[in-house]
C-alpha atoms as a PDB file:
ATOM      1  CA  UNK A   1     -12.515   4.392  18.963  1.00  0.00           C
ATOM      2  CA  UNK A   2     -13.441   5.705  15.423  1.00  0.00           C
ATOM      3  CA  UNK A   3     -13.471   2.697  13.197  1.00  0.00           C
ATOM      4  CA  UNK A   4     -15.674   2.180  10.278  1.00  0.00           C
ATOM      5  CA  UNK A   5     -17.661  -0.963  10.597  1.00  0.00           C
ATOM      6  CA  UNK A   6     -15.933  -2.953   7.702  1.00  0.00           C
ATOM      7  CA  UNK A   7     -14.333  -1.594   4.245  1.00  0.00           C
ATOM      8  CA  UNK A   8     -13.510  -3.720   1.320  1.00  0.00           C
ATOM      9  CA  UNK A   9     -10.054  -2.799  -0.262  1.00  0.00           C
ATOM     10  CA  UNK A  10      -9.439  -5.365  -2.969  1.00  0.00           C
ATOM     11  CA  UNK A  11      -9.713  -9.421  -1.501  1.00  0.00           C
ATOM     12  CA  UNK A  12      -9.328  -7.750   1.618  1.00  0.00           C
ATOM     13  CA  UNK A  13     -11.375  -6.533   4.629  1.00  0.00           C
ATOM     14  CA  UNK A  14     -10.188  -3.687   6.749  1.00  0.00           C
ATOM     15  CA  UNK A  15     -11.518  -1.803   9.718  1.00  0.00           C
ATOM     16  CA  UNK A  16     -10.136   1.441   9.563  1.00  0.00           C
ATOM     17  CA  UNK A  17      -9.344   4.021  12.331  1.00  0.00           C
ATOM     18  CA  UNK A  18     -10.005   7.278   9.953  1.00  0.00           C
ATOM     19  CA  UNK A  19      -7.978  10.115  12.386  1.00  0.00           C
ATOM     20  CA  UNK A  20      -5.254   7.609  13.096  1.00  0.00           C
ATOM     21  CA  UNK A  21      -4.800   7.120   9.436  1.00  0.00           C
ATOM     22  CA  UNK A  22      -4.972  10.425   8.369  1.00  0.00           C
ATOM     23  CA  UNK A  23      -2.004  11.198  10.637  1.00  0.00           C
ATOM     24  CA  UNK A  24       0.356   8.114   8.914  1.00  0.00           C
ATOM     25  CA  UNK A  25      -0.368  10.074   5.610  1.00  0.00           C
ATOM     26  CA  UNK A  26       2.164  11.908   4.322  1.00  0.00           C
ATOM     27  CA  UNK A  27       4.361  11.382   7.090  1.00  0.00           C
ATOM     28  CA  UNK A  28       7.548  13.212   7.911  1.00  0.00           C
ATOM     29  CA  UNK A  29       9.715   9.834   9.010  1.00  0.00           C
ATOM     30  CA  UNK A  30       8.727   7.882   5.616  1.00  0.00           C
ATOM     31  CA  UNK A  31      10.918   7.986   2.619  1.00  0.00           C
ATOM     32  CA  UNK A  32       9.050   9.695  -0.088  1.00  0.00           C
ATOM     33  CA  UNK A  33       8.060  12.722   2.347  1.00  0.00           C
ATOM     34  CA  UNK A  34       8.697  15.851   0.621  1.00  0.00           C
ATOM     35  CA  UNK A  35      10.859  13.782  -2.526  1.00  0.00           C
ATOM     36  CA  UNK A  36      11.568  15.911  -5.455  1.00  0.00           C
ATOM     37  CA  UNK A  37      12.620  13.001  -7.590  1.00  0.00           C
ATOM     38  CA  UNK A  38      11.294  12.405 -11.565  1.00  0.00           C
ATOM     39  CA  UNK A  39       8.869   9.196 -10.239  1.00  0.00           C
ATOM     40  CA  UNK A  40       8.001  11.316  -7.163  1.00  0.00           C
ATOM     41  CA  UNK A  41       7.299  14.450  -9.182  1.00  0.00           C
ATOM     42  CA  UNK A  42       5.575  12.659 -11.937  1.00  0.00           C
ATOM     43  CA  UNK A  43       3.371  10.135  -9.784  1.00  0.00           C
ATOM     44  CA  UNK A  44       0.928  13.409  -8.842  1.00  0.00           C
ATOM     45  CA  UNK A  45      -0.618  12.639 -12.091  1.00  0.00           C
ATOM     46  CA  UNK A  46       0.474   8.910 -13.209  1.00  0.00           C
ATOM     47  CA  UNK A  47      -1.180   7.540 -10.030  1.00  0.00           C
ATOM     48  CA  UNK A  48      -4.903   7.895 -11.708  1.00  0.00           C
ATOM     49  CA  UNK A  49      -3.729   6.228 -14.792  1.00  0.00           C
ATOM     50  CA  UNK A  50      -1.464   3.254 -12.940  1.00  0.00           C
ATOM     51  CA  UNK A  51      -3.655   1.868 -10.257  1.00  0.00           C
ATOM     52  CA  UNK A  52      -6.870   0.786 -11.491  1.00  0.00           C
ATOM     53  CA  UNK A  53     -10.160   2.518 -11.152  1.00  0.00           C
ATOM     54  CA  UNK A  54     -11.509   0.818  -8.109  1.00  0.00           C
ATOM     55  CA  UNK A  55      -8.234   0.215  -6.718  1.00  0.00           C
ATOM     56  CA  UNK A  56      -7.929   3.773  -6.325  1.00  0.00           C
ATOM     57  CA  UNK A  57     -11.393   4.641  -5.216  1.00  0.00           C
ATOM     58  CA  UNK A  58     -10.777   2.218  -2.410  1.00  0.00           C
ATOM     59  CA  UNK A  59      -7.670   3.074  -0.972  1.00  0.00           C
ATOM     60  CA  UNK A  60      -9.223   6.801  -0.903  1.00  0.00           C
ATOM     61  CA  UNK A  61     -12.242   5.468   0.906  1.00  0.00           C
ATOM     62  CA  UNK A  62      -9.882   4.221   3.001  1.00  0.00           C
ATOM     63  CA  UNK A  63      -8.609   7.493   3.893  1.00  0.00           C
ATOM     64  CA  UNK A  64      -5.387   7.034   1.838  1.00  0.00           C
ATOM     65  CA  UNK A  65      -3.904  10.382  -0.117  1.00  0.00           C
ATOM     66  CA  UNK A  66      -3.012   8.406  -2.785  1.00  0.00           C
ATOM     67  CA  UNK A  67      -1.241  10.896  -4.882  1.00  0.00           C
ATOM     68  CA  UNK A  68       1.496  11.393  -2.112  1.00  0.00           C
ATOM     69  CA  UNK A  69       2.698   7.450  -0.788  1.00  0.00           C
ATOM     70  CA  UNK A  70       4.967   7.114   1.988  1.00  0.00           C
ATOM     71  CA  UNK A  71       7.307   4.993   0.021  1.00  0.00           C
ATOM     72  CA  UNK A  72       7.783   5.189  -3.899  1.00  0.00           C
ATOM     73  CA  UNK A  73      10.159   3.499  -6.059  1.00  0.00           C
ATOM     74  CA  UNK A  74      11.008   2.068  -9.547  1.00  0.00           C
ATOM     75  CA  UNK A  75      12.631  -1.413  -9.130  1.00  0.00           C
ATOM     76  CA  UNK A  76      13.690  -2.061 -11.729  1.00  0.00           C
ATOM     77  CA  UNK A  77      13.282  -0.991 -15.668  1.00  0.00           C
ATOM     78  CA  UNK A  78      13.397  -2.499 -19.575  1.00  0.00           C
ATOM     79  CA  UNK A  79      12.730  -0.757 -22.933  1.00  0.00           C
ATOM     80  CA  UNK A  80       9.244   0.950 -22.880  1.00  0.00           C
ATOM     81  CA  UNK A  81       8.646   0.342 -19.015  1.00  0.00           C
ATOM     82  CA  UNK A  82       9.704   0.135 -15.750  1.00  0.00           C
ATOM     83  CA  UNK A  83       8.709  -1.725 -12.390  1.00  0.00           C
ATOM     84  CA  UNK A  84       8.140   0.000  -9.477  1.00  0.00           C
ATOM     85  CA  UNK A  85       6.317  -0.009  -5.956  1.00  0.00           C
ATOM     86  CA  UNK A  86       4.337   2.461  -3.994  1.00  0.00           C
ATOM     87  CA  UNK A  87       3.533   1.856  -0.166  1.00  0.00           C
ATOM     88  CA  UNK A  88       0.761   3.353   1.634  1.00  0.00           C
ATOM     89  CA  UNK A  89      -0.548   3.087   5.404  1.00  0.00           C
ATOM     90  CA  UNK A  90      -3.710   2.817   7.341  1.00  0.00           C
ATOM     91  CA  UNK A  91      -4.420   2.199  10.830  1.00  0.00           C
ATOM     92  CA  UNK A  92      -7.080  -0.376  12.013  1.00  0.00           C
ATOM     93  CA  UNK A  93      -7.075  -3.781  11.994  1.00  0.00           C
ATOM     94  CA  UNK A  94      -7.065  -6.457   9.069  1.00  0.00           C
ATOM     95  CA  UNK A  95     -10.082  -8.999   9.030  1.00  0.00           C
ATOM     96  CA  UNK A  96      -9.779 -10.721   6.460  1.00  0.00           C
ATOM     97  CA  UNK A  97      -8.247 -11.666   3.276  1.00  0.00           C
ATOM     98  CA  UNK A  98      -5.405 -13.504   1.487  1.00  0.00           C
ATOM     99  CA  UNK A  99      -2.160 -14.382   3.651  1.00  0.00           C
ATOM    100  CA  UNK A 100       0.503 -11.869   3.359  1.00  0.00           C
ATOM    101  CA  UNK A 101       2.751 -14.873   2.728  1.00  0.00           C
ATOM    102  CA  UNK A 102       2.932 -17.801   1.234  1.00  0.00           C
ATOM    103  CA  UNK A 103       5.104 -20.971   1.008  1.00  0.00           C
ATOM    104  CA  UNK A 104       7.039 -21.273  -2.619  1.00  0.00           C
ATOM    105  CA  UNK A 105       7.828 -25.178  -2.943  1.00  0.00           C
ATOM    106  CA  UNK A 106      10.535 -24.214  -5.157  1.00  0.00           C
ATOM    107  CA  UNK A 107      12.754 -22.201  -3.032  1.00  0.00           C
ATOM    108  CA  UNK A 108      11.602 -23.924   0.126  1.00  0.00           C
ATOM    109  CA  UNK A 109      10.692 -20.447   1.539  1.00  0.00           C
ATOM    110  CA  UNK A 110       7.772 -18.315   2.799  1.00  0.00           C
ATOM    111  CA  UNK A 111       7.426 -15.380   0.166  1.00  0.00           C
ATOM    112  CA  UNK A 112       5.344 -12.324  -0.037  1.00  0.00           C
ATOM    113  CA  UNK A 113       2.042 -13.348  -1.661  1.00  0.00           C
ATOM    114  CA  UNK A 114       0.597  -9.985  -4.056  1.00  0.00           C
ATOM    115  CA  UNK A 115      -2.785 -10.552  -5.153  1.00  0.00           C
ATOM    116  CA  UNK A 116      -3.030  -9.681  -8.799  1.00  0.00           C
ATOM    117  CA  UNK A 117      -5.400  -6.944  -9.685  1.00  0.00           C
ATOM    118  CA  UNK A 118      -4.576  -6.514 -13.419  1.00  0.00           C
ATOM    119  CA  UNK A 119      -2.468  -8.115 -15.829  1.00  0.00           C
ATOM    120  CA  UNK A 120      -2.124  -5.800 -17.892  1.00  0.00           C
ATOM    121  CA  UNK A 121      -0.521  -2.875 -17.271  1.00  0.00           C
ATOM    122  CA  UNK A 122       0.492  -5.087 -14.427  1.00  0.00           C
ATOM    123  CA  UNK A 123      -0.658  -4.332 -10.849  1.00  0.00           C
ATOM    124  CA  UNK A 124      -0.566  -6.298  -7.970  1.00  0.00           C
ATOM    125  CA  UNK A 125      -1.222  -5.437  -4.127  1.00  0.00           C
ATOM    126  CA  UNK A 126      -0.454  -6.726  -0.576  1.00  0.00           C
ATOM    127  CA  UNK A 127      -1.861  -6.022   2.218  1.00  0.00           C
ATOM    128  CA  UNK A 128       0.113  -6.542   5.654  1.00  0.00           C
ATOM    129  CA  UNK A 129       0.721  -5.721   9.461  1.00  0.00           C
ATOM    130  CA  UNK A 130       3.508  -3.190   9.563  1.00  0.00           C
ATOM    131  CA  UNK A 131       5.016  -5.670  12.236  1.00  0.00           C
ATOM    132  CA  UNK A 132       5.007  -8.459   9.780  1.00  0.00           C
ATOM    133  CA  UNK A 133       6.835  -6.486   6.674  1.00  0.00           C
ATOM    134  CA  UNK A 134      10.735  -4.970   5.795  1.00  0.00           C
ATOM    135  CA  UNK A 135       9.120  -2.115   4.563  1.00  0.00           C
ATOM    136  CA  UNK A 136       8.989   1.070   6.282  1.00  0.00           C
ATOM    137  CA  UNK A 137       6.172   2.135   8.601  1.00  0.00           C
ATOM    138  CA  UNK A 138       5.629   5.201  10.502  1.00  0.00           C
ATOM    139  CA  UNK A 139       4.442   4.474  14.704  1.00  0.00           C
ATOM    140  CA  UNK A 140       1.328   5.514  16.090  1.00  0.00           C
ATOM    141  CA  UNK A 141       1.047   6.938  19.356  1.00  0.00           C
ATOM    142  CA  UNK A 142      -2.944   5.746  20.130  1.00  0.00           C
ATOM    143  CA  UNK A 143      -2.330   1.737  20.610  1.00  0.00           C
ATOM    144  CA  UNK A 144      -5.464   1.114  20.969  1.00  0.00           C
ATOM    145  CA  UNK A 145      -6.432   2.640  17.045  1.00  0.00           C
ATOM    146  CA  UNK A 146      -5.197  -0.640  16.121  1.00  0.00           C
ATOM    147  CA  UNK A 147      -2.548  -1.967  13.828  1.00  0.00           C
ATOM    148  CA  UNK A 148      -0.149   0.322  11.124  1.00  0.00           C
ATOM    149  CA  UNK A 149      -1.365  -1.807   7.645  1.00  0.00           C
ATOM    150  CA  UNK A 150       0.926  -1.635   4.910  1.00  0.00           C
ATOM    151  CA  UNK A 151      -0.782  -1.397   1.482  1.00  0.00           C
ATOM    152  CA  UNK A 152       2.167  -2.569  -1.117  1.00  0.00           C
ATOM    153  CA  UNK A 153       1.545  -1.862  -4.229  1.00  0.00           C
ATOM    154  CA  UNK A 154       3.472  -2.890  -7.612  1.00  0.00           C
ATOM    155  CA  UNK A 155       3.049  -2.335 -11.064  1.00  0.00           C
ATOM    156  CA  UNK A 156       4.492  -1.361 -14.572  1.00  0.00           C
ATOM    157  CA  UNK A 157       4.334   2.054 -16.035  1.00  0.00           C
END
């Protein structure tokens, strides 16, 4: 099995199965595969100036083609700006890092936990087994590569 040894992404440590992943990019099954829309049309270029420098210098280390996510979306937008959320994959295994959840007293519920990156323009990550998140995840067909490791990413642009 191809894995590099250890890679920092963020708080996070990933071992990464570089063919596996480069297969789950760009994938034909995911959502923004071949999109046309305005965010998926303009995000060729905005990507460099939304996620932050190192940000994006690790997720390419990680073998991630970061200007083409398998999942993009605005959730939601104000005067001036708008939320939105780009998901990328890798295959390999997690080893360590913040909890993709975490308990909110308030609500009495376990919540996604994002790890914020940058206040301002906002970004904030999570990192997650594709079996442990909603969001969609395209299969592998080498078990043994590992996990599929959703990279969620949100921000204001």
């Amino acid at each position: 099995m191809k894995r590099r040894p250890t890679i920092a992404f963020a708080k996070w440590r990933l071992a990464v199965h570089l063919a596996e992943t480069q297969k789950v990019q760009g994938h034909a099954a995911m959502p923004a595969f071949q999109c046309q829309c305005e965010l998926c049309q303009s995000w060729q270029v905005a990507h460099l100036h939304v996620i932050p420098t190192d940000t994006l210098n690790e997720l390419r280390r990680l073998g991630v083609q970061v200007a083409t996510p398998n999942e993009l979306y605005a959730l939601s937008s104000g005067p001036g700006q708008r939320e939105a959320r780009a998901i990328y994959h890798v295959v390999g295994k997690v080893l360590s890092g913040p909890s993709a959840t975490v308990f909110d007293k308030a609500l009495a519920i376990e919540t996604a936990n994002y790890e914020l990156l940058r206040t301002e323009p906002w970004f904030a990550v999570r990192v997650t087994k594709a079996s442990e998140s909603v969001a969609p995840s395209p299969s592998i067909d080498d078990k043994n590569a590992g996990d599929v490791i959703v990279i969620d990413c949100r921000f204001t642009i």
